[in-house]
C-alpha atoms as a PDB file:
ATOM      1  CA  UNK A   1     -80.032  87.210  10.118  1.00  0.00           C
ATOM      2  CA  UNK A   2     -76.629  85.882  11.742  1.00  0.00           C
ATOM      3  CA  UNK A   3     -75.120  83.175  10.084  1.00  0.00           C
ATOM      4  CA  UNK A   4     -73.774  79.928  11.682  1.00  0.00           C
ATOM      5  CA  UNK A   5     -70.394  79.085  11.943  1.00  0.00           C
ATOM      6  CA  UNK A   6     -69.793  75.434  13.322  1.00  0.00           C
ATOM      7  CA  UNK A   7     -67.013  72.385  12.016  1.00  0.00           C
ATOM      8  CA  UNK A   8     -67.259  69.217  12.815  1.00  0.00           C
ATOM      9  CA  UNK A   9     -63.907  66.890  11.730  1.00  0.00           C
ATOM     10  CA  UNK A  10     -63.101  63.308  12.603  1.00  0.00           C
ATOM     11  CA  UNK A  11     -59.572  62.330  10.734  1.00  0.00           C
ATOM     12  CA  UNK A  12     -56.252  61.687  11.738  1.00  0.00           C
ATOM     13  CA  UNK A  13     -53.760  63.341  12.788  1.00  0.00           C
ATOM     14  CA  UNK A  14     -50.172  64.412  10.633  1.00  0.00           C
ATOM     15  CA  UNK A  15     -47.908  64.835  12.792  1.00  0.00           C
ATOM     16  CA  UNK A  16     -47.444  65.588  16.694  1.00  0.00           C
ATOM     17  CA  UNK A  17     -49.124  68.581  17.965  1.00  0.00           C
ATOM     18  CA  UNK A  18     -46.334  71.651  17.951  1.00  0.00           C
ATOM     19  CA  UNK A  19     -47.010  73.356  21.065  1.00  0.00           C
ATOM     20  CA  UNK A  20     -45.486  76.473  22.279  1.00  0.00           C
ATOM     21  CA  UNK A  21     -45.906  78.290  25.783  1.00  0.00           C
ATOM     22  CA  UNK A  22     -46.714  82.263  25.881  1.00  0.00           C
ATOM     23  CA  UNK A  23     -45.920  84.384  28.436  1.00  0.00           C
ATOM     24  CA  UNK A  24     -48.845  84.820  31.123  1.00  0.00           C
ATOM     25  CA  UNK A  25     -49.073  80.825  31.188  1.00  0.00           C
ATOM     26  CA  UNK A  26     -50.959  80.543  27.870  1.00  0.00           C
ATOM     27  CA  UNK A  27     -50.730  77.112  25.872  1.00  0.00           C
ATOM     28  CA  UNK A  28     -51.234  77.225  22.276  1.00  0.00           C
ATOM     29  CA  UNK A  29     -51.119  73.690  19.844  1.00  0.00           C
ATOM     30  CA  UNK A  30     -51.202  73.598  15.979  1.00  0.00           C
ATOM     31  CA  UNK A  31     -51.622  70.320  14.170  1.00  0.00           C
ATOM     32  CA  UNK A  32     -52.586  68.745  10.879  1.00  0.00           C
ATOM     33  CA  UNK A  33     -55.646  66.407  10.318  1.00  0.00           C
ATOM     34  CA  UNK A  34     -56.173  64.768   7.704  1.00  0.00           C
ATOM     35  CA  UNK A  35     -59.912  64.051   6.411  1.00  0.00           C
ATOM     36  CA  UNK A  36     -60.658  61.008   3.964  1.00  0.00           C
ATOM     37  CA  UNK A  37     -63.979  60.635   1.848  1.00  0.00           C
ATOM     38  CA  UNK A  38     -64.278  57.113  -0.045  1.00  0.00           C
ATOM     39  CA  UNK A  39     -65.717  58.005  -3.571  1.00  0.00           C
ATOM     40  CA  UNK A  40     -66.968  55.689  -6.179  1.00  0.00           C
ATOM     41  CA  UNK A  41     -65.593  56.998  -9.777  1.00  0.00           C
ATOM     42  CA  UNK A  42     -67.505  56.836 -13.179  1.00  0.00           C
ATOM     43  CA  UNK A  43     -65.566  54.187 -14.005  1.00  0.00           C
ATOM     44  CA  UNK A  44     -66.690  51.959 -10.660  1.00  0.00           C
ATOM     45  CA  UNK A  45     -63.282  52.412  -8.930  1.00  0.00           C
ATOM     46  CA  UNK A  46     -63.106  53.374  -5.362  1.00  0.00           C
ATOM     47  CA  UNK A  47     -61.028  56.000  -4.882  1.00  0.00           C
ATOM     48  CA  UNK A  48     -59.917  58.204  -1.436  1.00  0.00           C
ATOM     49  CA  UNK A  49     -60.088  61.998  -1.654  1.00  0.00           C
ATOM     50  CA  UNK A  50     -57.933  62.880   1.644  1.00  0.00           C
ATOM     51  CA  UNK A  51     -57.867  67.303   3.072  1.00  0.00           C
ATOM     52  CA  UNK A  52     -55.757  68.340   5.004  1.00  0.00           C
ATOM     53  CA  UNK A  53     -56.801  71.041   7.828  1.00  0.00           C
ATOM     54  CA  UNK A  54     -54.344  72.982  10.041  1.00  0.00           C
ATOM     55  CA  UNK A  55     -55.703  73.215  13.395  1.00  0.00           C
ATOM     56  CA  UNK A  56     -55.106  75.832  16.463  1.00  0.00           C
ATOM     57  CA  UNK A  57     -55.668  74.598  19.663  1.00  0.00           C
ATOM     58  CA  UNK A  58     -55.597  77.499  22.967  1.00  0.00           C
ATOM     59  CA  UNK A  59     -54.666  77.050  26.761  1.00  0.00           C
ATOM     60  CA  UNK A  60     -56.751  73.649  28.646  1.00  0.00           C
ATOM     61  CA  UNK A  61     -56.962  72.462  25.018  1.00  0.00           C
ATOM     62  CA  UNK A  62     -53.572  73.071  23.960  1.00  0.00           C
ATOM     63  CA  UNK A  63     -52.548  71.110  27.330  1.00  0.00           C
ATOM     64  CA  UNK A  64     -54.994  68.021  26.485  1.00  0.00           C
ATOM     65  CA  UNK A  65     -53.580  67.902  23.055  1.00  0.00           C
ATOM     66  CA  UNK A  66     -50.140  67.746  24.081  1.00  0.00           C
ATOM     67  CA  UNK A  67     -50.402  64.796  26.892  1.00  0.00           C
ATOM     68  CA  UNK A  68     -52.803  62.613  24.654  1.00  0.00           C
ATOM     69  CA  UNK A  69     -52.379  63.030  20.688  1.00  0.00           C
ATOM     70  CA  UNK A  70     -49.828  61.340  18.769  1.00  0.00           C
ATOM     71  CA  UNK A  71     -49.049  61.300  15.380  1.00  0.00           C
ATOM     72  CA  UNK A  72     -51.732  58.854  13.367  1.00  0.00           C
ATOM     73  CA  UNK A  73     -54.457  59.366  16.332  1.00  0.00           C
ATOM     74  CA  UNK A  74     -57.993  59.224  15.477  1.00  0.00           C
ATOM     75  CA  UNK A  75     -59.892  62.679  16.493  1.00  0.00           C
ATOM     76  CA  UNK A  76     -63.260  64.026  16.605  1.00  0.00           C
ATOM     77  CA  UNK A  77     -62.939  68.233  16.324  1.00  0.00           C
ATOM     78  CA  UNK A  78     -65.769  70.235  16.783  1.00  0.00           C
ATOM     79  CA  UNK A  79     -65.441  74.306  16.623  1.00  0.00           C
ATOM     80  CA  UNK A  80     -65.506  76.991  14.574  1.00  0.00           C
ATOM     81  CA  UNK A  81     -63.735  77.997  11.557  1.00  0.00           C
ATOM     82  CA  UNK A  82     -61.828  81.434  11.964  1.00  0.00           C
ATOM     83  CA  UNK A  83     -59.072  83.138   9.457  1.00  0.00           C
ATOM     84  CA  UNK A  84     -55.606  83.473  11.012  1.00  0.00           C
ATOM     85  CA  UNK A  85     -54.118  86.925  10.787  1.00  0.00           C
END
């Protein structure tokens, strides 16, 4: 059986995207977004557990990222989770 490997994020964004242009024409972006879950405590407190998650963006998407994110921008990420060598 294959497994399933799929990420869905909405947060906001750390910082502008760093993007960097390899040879051959090839766009790549990297990013933070940060992801915030409202919890209620045991003691009835509301509290905000925020992630952080260091994205990778390649070529079209790279070039998107670049003209139209901005520090503090509201994103919905969808892809896949992969370790970076």
């Amino acid at each position: 059986m294959s497994g399933v490997n799929k990420v869905i994020l909405v947060g906001h964004l750390g910082k502008d995207p760093e993007v960097r242009h390899l040879e051959g024409g090839i766009s790549v972006a990297s990013f933070s977004l940060a992801t915030t879950e409202r919890i209620t405590n045991k003691n009835g407190e509301r509290q905000d557990l925020t992630e952080w998650h260091n994205i990778v963006v390649w070529r079209g998407l790279a070039d998107v990222a670049e003209k139209y994110l901005k520090k503090g921008s509201q994103i919905y990420l969808e892809g896949k989770i992969r370790r970076l060598s």
